[in-house]
PDB file of N, CA and C in Angstrom:
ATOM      1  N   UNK A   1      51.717 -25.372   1.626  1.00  0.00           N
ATOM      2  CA  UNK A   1      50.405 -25.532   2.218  1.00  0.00           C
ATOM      3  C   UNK A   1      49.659 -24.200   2.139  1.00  0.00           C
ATOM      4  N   UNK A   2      48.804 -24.479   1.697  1.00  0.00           N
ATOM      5  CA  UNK A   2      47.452 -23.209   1.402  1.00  0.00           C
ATOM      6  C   UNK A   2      46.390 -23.364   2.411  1.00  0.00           C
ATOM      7  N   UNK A   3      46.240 -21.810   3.381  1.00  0.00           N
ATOM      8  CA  UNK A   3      45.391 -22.067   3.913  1.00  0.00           C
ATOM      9  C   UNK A   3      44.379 -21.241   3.664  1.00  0.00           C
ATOM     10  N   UNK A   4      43.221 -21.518   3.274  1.00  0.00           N
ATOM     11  CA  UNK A   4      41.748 -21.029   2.885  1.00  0.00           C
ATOM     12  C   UNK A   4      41.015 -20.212   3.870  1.00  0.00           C
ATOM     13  N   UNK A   5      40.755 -18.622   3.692  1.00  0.00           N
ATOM     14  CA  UNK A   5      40.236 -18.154   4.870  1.00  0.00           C
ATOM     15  C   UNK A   5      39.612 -17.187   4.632  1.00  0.00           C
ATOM     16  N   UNK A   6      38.344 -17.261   4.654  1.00  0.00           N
ATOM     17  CA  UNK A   6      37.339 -15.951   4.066  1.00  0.00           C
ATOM     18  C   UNK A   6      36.361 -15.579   5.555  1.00  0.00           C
ATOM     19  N   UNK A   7      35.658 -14.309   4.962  1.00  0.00           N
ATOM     20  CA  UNK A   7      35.092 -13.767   5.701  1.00  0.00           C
ATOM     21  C   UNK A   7      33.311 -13.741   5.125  1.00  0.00           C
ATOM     22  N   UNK A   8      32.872 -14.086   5.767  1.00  0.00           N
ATOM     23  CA  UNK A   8      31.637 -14.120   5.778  1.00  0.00           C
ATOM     24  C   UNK A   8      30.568 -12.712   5.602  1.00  0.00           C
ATOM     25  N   UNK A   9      30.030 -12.082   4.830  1.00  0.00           N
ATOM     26  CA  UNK A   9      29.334 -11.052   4.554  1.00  0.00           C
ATOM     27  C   UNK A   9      28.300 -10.440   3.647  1.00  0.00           C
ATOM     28  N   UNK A  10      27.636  -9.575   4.070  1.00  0.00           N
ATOM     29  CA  UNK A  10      26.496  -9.338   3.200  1.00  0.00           C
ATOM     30  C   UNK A  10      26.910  -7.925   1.980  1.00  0.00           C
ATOM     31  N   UNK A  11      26.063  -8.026   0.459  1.00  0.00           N
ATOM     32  CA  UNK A  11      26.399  -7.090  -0.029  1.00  0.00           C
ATOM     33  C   UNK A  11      25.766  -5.679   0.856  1.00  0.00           C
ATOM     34  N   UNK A  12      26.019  -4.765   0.350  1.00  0.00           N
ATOM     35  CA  UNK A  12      25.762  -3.192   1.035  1.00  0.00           C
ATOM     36  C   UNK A  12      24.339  -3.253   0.763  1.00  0.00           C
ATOM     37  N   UNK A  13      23.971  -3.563  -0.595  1.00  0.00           N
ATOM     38  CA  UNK A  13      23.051  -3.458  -1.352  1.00  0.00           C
ATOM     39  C   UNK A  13      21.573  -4.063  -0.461  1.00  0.00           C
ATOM     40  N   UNK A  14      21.831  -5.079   0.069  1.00  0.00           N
ATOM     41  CA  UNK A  14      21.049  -6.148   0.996  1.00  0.00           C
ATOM     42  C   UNK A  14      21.179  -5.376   1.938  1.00  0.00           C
ATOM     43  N   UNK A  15      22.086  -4.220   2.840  1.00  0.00           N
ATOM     44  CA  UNK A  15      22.188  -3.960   4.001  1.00  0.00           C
ATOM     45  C   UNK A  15      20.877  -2.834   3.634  1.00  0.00           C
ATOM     46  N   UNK A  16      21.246  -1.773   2.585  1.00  0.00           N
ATOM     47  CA  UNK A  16      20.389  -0.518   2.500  1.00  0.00           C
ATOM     48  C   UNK A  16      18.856  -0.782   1.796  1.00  0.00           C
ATOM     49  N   UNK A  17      18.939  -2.067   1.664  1.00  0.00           N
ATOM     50  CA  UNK A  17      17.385  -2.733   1.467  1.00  0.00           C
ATOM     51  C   UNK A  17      16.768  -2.652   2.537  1.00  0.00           C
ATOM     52  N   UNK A  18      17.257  -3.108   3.492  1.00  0.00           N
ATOM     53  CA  UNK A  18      16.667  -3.070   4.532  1.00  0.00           C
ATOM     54  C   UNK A  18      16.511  -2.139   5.601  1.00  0.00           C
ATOM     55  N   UNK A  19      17.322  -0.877   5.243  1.00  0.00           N
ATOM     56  CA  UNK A  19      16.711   0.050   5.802  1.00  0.00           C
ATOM     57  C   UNK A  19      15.886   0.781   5.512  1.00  0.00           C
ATOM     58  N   UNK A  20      15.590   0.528   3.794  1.00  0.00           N
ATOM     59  CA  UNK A  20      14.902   1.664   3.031  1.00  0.00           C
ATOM     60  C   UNK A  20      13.659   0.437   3.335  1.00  0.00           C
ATOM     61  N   UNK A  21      13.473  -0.710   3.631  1.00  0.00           N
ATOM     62  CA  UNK A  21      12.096  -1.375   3.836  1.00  0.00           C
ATOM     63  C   UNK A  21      11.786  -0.930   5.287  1.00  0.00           C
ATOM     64  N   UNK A  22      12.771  -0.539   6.260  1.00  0.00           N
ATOM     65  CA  UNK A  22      12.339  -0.263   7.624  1.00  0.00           C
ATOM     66  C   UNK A  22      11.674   1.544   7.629  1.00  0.00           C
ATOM     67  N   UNK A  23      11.989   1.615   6.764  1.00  0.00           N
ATOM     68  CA  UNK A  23      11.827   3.617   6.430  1.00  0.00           C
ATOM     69  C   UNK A  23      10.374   3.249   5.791  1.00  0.00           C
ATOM     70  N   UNK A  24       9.906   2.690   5.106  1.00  0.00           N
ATOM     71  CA  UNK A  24       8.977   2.622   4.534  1.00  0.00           C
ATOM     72  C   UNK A  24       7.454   2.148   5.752  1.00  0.00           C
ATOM     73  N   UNK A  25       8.133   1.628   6.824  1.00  0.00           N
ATOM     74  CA  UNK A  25       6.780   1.773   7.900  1.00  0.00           C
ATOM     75  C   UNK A  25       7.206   2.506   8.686  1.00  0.00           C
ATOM     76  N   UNK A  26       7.656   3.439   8.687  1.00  0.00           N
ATOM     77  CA  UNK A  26       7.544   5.139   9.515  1.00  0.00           C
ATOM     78  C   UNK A  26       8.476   4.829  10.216  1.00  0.00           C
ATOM     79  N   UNK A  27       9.946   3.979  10.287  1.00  0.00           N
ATOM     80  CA  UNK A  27      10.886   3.837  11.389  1.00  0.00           C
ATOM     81  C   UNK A  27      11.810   4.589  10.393  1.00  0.00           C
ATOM     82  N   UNK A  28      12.517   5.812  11.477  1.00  0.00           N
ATOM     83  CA  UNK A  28      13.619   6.317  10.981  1.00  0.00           C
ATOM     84  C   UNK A  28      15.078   4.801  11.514  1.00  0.00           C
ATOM     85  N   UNK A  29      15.697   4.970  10.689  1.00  0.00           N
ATOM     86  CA  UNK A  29      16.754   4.159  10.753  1.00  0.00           C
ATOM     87  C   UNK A  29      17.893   4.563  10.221  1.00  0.00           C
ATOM     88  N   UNK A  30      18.893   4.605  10.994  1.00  0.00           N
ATOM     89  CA  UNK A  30      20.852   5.010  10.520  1.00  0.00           C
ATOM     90  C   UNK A  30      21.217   3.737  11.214  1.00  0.00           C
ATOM     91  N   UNK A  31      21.982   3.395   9.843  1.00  0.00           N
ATOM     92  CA  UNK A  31      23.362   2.500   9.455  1.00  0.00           C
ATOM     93  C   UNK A  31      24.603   2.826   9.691  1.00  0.00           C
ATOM     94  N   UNK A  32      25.115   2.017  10.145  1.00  0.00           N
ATOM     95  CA  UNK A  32      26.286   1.654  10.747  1.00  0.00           C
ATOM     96  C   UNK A  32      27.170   0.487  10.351  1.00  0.00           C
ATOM     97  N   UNK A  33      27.655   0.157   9.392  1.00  0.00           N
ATOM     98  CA  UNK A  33      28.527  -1.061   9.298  1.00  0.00           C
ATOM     99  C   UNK A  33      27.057  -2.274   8.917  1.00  0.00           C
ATOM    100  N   UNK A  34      27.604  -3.405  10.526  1.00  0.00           N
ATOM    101  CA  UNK A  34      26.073  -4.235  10.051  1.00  0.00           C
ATOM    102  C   UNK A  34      25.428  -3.762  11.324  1.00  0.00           C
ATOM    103  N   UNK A  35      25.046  -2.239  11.695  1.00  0.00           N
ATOM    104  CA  UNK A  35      24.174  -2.308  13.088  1.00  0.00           C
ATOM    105  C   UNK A  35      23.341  -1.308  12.619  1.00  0.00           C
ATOM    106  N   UNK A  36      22.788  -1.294  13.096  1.00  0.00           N
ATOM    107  CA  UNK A  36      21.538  -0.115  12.877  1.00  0.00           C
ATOM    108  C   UNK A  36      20.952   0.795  14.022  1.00  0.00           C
ATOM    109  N   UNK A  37      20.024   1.557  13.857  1.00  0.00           N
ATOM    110  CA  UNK A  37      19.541   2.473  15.163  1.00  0.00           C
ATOM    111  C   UNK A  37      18.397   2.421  14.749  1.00  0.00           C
ATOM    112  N   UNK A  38      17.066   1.872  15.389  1.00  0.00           N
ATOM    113  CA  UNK A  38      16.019   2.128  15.293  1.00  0.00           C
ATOM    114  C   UNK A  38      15.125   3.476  15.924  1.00  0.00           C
ATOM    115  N   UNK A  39      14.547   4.923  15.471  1.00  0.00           N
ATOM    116  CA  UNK A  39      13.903   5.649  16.197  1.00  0.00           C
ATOM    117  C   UNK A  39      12.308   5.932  15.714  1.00  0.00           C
ATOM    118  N   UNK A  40      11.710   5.474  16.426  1.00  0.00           N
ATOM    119  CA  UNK A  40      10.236   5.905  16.167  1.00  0.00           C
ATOM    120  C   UNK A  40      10.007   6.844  17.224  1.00  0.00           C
ATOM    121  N   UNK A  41       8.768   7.767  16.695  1.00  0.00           N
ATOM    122  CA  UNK A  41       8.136   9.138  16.676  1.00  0.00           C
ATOM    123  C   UNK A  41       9.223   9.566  17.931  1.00  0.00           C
ATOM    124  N   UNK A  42      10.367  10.053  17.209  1.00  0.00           N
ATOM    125  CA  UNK A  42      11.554  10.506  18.128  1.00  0.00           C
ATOM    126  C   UNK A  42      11.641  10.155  19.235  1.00  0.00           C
ATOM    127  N   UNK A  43      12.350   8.586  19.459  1.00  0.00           N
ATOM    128  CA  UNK A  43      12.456   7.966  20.125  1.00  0.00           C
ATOM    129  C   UNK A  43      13.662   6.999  19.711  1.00  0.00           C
ATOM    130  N   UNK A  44      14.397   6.739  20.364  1.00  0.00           N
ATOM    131  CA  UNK A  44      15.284   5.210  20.124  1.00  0.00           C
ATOM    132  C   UNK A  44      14.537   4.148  20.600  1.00  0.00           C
ATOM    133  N   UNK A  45      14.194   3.234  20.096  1.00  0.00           N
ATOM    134  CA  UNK A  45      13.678   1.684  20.425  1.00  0.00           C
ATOM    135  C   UNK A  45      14.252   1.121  20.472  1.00  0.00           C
ATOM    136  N   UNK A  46      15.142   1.081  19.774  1.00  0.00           N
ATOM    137  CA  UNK A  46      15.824  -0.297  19.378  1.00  0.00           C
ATOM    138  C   UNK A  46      17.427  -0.221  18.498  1.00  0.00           C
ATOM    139  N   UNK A  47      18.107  -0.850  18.914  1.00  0.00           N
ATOM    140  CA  UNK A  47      19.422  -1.501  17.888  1.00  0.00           C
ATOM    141  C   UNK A  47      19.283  -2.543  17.339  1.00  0.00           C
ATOM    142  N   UNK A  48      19.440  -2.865  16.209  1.00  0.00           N
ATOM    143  CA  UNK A  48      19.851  -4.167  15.411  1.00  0.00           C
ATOM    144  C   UNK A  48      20.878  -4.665  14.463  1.00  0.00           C
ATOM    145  N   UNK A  49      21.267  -5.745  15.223  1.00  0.00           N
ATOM    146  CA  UNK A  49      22.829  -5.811  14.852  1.00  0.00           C
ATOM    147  C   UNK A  49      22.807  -7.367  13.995  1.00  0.00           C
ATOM    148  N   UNK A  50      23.344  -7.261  12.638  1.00  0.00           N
ATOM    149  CA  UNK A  50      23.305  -8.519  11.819  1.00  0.00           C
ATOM    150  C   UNK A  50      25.045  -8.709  12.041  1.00  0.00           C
ATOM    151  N   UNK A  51      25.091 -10.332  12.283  1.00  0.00           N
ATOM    152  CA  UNK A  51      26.231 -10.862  12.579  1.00  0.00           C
ATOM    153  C   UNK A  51      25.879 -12.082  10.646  1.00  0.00           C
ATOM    154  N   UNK A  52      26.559 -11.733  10.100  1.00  0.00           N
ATOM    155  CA  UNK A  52      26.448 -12.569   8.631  1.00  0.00           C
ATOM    156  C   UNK A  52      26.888 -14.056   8.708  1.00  0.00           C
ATOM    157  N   UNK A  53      28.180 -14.247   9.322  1.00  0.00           N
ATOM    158  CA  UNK A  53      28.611 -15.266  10.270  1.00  0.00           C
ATOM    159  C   UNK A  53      28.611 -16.168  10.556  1.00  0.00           C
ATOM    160  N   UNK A  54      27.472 -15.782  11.040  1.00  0.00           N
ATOM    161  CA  UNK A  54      26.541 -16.497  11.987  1.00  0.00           C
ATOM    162  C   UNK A  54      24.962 -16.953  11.646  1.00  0.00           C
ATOM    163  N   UNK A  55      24.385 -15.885  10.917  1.00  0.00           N
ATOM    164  CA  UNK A  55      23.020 -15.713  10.109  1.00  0.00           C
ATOM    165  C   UNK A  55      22.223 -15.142  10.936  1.00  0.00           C
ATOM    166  N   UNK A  56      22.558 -14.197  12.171  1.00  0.00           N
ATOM    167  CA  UNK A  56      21.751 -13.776  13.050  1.00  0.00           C
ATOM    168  C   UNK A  56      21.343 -12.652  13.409  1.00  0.00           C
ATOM    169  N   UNK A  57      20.284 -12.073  13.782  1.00  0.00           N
ATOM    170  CA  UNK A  57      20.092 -10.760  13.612  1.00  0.00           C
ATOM    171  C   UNK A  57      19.642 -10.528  15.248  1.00  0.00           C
ATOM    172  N   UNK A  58      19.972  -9.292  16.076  1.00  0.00           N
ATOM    173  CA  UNK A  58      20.262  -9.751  17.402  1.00  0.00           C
ATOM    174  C   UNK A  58      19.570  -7.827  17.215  1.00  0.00           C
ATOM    175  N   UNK A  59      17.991  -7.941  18.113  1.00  0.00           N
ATOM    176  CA  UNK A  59      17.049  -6.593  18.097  1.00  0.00           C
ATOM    177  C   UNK A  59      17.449  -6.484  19.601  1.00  0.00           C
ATOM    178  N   UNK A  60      18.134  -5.121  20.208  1.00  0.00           N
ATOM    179  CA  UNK A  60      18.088  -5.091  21.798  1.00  0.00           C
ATOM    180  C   UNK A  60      17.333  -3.926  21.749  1.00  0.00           C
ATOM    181  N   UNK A  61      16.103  -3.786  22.318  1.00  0.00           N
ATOM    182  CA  UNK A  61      15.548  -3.161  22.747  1.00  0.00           C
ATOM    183  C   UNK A  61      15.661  -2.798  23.911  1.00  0.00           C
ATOM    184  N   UNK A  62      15.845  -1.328  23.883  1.00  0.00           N
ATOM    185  CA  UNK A  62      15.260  -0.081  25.147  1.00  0.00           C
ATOM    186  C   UNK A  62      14.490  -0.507  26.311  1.00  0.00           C
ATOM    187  N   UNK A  63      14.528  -0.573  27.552  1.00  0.00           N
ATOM    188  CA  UNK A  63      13.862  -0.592  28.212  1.00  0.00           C
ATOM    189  C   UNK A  63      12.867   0.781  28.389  1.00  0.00           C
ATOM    190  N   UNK A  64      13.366   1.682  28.088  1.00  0.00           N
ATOM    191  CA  UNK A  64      13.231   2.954  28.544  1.00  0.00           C
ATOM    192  C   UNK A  64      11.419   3.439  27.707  1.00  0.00           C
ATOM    193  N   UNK A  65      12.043   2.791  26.485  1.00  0.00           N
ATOM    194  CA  UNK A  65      10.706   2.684  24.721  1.00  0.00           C
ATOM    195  C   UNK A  65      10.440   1.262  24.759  1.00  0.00           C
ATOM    196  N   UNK A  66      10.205   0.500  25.503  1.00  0.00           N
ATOM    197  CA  UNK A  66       9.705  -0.640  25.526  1.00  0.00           C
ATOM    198  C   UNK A  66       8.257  -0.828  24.660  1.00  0.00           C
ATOM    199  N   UNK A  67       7.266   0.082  25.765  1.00  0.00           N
ATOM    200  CA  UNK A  67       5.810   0.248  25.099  1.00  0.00           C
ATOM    201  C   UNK A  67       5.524   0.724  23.655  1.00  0.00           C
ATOM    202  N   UNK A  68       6.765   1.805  22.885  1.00  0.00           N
ATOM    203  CA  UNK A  68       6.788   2.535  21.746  1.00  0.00           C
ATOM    204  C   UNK A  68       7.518   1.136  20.734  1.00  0.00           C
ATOM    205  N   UNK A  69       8.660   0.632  21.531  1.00  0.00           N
ATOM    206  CA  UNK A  69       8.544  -0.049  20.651  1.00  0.00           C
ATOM    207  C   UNK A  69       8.016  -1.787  20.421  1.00  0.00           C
ATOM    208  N   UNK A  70       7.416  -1.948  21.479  1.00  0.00           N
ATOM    209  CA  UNK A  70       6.357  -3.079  20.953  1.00  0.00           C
ATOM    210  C   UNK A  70       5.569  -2.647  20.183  1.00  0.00           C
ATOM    211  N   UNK A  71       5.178  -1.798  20.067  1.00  0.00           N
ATOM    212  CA  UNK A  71       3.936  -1.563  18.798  1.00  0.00           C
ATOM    213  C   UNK A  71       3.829  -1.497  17.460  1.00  0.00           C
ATOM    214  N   UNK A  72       5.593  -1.539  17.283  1.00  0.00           N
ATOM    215  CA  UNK A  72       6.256  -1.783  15.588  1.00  0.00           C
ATOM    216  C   UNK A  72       6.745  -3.127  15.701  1.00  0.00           C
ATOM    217  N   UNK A  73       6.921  -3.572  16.363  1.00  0.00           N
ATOM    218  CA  UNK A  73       8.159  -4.613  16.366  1.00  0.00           C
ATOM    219  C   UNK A  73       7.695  -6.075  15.415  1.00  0.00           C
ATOM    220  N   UNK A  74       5.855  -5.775  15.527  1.00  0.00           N
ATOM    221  CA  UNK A  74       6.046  -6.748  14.497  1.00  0.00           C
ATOM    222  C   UNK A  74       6.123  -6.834  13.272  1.00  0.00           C
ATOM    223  N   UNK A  75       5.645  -5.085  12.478  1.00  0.00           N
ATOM    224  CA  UNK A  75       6.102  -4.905  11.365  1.00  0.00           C
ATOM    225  C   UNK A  75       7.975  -4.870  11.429  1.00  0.00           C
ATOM    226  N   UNK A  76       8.674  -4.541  11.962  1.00  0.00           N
ATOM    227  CA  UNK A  76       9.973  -4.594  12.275  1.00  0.00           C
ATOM    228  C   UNK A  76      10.562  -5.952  12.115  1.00  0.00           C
ATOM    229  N   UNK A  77      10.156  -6.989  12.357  1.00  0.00           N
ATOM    230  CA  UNK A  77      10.304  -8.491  12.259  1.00  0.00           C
ATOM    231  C   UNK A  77      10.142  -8.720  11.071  1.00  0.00           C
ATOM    232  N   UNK A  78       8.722  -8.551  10.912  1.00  0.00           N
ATOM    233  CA  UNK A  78       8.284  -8.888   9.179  1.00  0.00           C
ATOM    234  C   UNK A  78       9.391  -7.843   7.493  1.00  0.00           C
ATOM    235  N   UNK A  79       9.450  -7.248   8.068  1.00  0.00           N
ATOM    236  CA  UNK A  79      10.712  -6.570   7.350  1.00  0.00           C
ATOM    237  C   UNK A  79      11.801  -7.600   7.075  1.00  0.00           C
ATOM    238  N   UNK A  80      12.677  -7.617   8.228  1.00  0.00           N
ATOM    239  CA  UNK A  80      13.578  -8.254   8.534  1.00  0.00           C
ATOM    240  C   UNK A  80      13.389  -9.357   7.676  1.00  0.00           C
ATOM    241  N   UNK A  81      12.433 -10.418   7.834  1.00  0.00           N
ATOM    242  CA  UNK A  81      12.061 -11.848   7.607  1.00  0.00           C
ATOM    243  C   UNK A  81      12.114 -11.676   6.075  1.00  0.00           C
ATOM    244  N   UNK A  82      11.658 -10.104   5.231  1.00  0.00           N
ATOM    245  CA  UNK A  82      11.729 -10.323   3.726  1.00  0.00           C
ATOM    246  C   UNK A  82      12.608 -10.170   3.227  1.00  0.00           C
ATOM    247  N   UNK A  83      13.700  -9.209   3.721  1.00  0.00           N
ATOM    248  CA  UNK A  83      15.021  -8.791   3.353  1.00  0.00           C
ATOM    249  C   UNK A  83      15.989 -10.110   3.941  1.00  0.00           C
ATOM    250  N   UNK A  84      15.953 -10.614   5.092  1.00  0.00           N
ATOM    251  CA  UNK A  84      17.031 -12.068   5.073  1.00  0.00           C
ATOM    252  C   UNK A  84      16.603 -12.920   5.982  1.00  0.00           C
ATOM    253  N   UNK A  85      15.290 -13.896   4.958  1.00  0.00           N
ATOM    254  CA  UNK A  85      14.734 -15.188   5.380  1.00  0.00           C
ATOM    255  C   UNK A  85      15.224 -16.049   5.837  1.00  0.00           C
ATOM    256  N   UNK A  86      16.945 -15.855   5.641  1.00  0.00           N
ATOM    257  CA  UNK A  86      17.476 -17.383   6.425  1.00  0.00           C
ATOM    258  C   UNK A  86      18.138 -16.559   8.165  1.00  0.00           C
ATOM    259  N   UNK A  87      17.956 -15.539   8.295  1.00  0.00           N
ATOM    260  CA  UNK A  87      18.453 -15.330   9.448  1.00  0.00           C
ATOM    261  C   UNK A  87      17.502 -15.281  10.611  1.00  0.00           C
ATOM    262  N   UNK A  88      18.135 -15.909  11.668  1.00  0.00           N
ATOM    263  CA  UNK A  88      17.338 -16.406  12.930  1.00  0.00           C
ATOM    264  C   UNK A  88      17.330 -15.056  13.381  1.00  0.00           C
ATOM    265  N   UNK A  89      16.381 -14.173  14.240  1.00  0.00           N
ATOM    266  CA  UNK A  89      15.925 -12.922  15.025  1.00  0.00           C
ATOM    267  C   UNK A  89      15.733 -13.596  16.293  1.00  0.00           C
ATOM    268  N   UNK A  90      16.786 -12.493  17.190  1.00  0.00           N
ATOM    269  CA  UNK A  90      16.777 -12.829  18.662  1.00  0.00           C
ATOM    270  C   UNK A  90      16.370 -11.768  19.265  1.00  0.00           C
ATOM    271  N   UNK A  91      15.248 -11.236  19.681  1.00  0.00           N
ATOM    272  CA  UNK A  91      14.955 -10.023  20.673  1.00  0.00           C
ATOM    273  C   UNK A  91      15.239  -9.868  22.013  1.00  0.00           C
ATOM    274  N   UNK A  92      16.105  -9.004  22.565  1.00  0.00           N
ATOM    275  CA  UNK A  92      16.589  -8.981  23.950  1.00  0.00           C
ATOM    276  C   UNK A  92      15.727  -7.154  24.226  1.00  0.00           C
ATOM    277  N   UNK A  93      15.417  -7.372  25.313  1.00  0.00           N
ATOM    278  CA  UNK A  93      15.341  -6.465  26.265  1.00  0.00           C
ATOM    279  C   UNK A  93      16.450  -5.741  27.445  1.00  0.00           C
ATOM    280  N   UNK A  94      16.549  -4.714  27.199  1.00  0.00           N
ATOM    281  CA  UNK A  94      17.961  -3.838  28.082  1.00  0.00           C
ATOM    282  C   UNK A  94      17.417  -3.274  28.890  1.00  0.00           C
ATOM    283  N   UNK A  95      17.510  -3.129  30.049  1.00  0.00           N
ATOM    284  CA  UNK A  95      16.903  -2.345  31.013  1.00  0.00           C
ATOM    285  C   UNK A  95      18.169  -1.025  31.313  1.00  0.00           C
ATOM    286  N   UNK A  96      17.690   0.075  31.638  1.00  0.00           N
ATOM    287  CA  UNK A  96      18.257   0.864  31.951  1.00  0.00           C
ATOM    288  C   UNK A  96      19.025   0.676  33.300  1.00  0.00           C
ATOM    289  N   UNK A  97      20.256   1.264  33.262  1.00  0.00           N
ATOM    290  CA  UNK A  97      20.455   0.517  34.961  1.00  0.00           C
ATOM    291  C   UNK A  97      20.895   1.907  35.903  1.00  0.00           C
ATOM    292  N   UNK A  98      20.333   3.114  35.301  1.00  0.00           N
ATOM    293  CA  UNK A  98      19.985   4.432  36.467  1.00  0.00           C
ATOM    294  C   UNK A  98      19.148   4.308  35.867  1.00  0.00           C
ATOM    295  N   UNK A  99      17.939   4.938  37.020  1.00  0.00           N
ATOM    296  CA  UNK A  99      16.594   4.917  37.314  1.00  0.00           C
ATOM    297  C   UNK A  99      16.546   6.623  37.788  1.00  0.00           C
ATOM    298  N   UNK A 100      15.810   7.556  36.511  1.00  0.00           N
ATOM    299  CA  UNK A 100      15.643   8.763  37.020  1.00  0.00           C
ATOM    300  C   UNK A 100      14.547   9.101  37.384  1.00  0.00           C
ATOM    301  N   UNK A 101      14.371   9.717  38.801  1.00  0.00           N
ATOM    302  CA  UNK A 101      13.435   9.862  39.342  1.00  0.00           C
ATOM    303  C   UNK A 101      12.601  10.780  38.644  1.00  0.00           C
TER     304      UNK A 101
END
C-alpha cells in the first residue's frame, strides 16, 4: 500500500515577486519563509503571512501604525491580488496590549 503525501507550496520565484511588487510602491519589505514584514516611512505596519495550503494570505496589522498603515493598504491589497489572484486576503487588526503612557 502506497500512501500519497505532498506538500502544498509556492515557487520562491512567486514569493520574491511579490516583494519586489511591494518595494515598488515605497513599502520596504523582508522575507521570511512565507511571512513577510511590512515597514513604511520607518515604521512596521504590518505582517503578511501566505499559508499555500490553504490559498490564504492573512495581513495583521499594528495597532500601534494603524493610521500609517491604512493609507497603503490598498495599494498593498492590489499587489497581492496581481501576484496570487486565487488567494483569499484576511486583514486582522492587533492591538497592542501595554499601553505606554
Amino acid at each position: 500500500m502506497v500512501i500519497k503525501t505532498y506538500t502544498r507550496w509556492i515557487n520562491p520565484k512567486k514569493l520574491d515577486e511579490l516583494l519586489y511588487a511591494l518595494r515598488e510602491i515605497g513599502i520596504d519589505v523582508w522575507r521570511h519563509s512565507y511571512s513577510y514584514r511590512l515597514i513604511y516611512k520607518n515604521k512596521i505596519i504590518a505582517s503578511l503571512h501566505i499559508y499555500p495550503g490553504y490559498n490564504d494570505v492573512t495581513i495583521r496589522i499594528l495597532g500601534i501604525s494603524k493610521e500609517t498603515a491604512m493609507s497603503v493598504m490598498d495599494r498593498v491589497l492590489t499587489k497581492i491580488r496581481e501576484v496570487l489572484p486565487y488567494y483569499k486576503i484576511h486583514v486582522k487588526t492587533i492591538e497592542p496590549k501595554i499601553k505606554i503612557v
